[in-house]
Protein backbone atom coordinates (compact mmCIF):
# COMPACT_ATOMS: atom_id res chain seq x y z
CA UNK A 1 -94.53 -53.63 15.01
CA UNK A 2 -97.50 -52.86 16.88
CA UNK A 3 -99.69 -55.00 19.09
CA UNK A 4 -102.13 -55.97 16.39
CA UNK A 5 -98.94 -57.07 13.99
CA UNK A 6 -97.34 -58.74 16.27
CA UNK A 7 -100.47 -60.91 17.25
CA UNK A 8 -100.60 -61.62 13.40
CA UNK A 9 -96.95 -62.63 12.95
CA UNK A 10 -97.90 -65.44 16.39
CA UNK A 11 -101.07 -66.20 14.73
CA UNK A 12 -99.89 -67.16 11.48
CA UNK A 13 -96.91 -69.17 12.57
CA UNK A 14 -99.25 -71.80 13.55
CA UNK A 15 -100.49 -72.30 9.89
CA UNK A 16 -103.18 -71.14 7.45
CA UNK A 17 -106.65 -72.53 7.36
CA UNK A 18 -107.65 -74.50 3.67
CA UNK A 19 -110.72 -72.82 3.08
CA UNK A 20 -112.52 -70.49 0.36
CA UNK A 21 -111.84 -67.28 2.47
CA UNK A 22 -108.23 -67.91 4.37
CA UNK A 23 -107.40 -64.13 4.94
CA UNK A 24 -110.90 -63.49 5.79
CA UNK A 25 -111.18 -66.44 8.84
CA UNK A 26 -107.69 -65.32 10.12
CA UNK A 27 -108.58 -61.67 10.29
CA UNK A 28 -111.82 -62.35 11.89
CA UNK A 29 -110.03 -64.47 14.69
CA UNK A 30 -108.00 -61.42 15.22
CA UNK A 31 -110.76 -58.74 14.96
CA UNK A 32 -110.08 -57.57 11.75
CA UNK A 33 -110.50 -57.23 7.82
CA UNK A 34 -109.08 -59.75 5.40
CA UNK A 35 -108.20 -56.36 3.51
CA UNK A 36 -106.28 -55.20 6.92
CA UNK A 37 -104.63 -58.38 7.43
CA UNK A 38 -103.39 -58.09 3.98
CA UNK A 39 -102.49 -54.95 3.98
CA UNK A 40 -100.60 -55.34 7.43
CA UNK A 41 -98.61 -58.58 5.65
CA UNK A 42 -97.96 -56.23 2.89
CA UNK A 43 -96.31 -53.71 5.12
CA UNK A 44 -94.47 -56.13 7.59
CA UNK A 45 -93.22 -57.61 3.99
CA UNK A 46 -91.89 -53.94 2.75
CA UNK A 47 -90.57 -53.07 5.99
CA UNK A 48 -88.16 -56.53 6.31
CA UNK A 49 -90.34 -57.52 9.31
CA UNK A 50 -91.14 -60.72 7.73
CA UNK A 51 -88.89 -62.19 4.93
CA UNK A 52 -91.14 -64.38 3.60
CA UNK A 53 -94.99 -65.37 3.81
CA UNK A 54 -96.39 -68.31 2.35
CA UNK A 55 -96.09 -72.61 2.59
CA UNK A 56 -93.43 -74.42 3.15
CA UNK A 57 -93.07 -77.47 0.90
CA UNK A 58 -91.05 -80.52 0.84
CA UNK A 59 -89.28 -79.46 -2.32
CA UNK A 60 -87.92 -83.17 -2.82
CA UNK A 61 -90.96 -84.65 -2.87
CA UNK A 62 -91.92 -82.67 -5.86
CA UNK A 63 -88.83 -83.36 -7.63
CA UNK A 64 -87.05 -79.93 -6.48
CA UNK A 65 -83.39 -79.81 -4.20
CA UNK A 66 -82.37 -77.67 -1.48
CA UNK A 67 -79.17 -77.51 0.17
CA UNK A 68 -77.75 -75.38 2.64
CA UNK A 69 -74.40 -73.63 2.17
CA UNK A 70 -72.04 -71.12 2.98
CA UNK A 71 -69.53 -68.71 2.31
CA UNK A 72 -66.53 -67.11 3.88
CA UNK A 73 -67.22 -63.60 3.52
CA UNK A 74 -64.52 -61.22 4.79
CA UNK A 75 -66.00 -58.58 6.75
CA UNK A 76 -65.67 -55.72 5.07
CA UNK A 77 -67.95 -57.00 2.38
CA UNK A 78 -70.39 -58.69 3.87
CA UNK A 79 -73.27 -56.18 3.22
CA UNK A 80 -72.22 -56.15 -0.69
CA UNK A 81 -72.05 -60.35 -0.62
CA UNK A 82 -75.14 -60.31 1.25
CA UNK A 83 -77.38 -57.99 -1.07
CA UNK A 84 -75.70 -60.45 -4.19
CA UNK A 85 -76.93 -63.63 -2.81
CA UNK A 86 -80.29 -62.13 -1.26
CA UNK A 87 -80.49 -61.21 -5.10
CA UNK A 88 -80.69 -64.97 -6.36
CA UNK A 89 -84.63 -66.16 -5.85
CA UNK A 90 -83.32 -69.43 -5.27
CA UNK A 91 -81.78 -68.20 -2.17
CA UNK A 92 -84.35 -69.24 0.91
CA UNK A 93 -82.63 -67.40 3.51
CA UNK A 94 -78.86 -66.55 4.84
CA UNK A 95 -77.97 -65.65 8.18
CA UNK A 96 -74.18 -64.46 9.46
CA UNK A 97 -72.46 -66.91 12.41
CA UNK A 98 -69.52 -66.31 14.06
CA UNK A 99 -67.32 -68.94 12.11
CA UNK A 100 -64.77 -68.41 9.28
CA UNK A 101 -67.79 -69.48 7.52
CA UNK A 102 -69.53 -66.50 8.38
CA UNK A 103 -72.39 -66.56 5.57
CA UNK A 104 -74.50 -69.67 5.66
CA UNK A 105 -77.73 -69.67 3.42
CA UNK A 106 -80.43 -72.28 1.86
CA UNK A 107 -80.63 -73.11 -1.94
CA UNK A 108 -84.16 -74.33 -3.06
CA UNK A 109 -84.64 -75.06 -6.69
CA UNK A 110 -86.75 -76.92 -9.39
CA UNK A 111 -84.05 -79.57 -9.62
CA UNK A 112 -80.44 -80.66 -8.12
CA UNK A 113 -79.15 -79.17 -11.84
CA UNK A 114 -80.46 -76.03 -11.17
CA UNK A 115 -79.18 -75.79 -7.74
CA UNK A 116 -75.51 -76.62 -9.41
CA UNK A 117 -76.48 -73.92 -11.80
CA UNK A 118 -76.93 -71.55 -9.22
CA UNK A 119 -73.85 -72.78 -6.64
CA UNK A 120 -72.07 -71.41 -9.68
CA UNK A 121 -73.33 -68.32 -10.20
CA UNK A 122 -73.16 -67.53 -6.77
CA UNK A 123 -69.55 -68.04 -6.98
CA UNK A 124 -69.18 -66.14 -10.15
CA UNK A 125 -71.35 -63.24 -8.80
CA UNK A 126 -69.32 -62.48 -5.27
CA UNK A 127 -65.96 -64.03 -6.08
CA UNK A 128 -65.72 -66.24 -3.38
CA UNK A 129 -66.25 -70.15 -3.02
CA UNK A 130 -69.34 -71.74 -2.11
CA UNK A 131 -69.40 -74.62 0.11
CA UNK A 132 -72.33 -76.66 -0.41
CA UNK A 133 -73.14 -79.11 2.37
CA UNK A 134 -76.33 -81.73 1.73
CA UNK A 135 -78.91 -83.44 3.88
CA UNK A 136 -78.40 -86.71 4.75
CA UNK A 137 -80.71 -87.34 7.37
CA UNK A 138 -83.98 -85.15 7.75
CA UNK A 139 -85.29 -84.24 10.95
CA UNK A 140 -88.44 -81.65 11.91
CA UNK A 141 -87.61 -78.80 14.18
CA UNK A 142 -90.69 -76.86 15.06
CA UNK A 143 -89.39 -73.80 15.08
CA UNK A 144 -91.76 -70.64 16.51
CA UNK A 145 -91.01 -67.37 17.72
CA UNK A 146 -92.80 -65.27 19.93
CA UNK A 147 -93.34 -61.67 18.43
């Protein structure tokens, strides 16, 4: 990352303007193209920089589910497990902690069915059990890091 990306990736963390043009007004408050902003995205995109750009949405609200779970990976396949969950689009995000639960990710789908469905598949796909652990209480974390 250079200077200019990293002054995107700080930029955009503290939203995206509703307007006709939204690339266009960002990149001008950075001094640049909306076709260079997109373009840099693109690339910080390819090269695993970012994981993900877009909204996030209170999936419940529209009828949707999310959960987070996780999985006890042993360590010599963690790379393979990893590249079979990252595989499912349903799959938010998964991070490794130090834990005999060493694989923790986030399941959003259309519907609580679905995200069955895919608890499932996830279990059928990497052999191992999935432990699925729901919200009961909701709190916002604003969460923002520097680049």
């Amino acid at each position: 990352m250079d200077e200019i990306d990293r002054r995107i990736v700080n930029a955009l963390q503290d939203g995206f303007p509703l307007c006709d043009e939204p690339y266009e007004a960002v990149a001008r408050s950075l001094g640049l193209t909306g076709e260079a902003l997109i373009a840099r995205l693109g690339r910080l995109l390819d090269d695993g920089v970012l994981t993900r750009f877009g909204p996030l949405y209170q999936v419940e609200r529209m009828g949707g589910a999310f959960v987070l779970a996780a999985l006890a990976v042993p360590e010599t396949d963690f790379d393979r497990v990893a590249g079979q969950v990252n595989a499912f689009p349903e799959v938010a995000h998964n991070y490794r902690r130090e834990h005999r639960l060493n694989m923790w990710l986030v399941l959003a789908a259309e519907s609580p069915q679905r995200i069955a469905e895919v608890a499932h598949a996830i279990e059928a796909t990497t052999g191992l059990d999935l432990f699925l652990f729901p919200k009961e209480r909701e709190y916002f974390v604003a969460l923002r890091l520097v680049a």
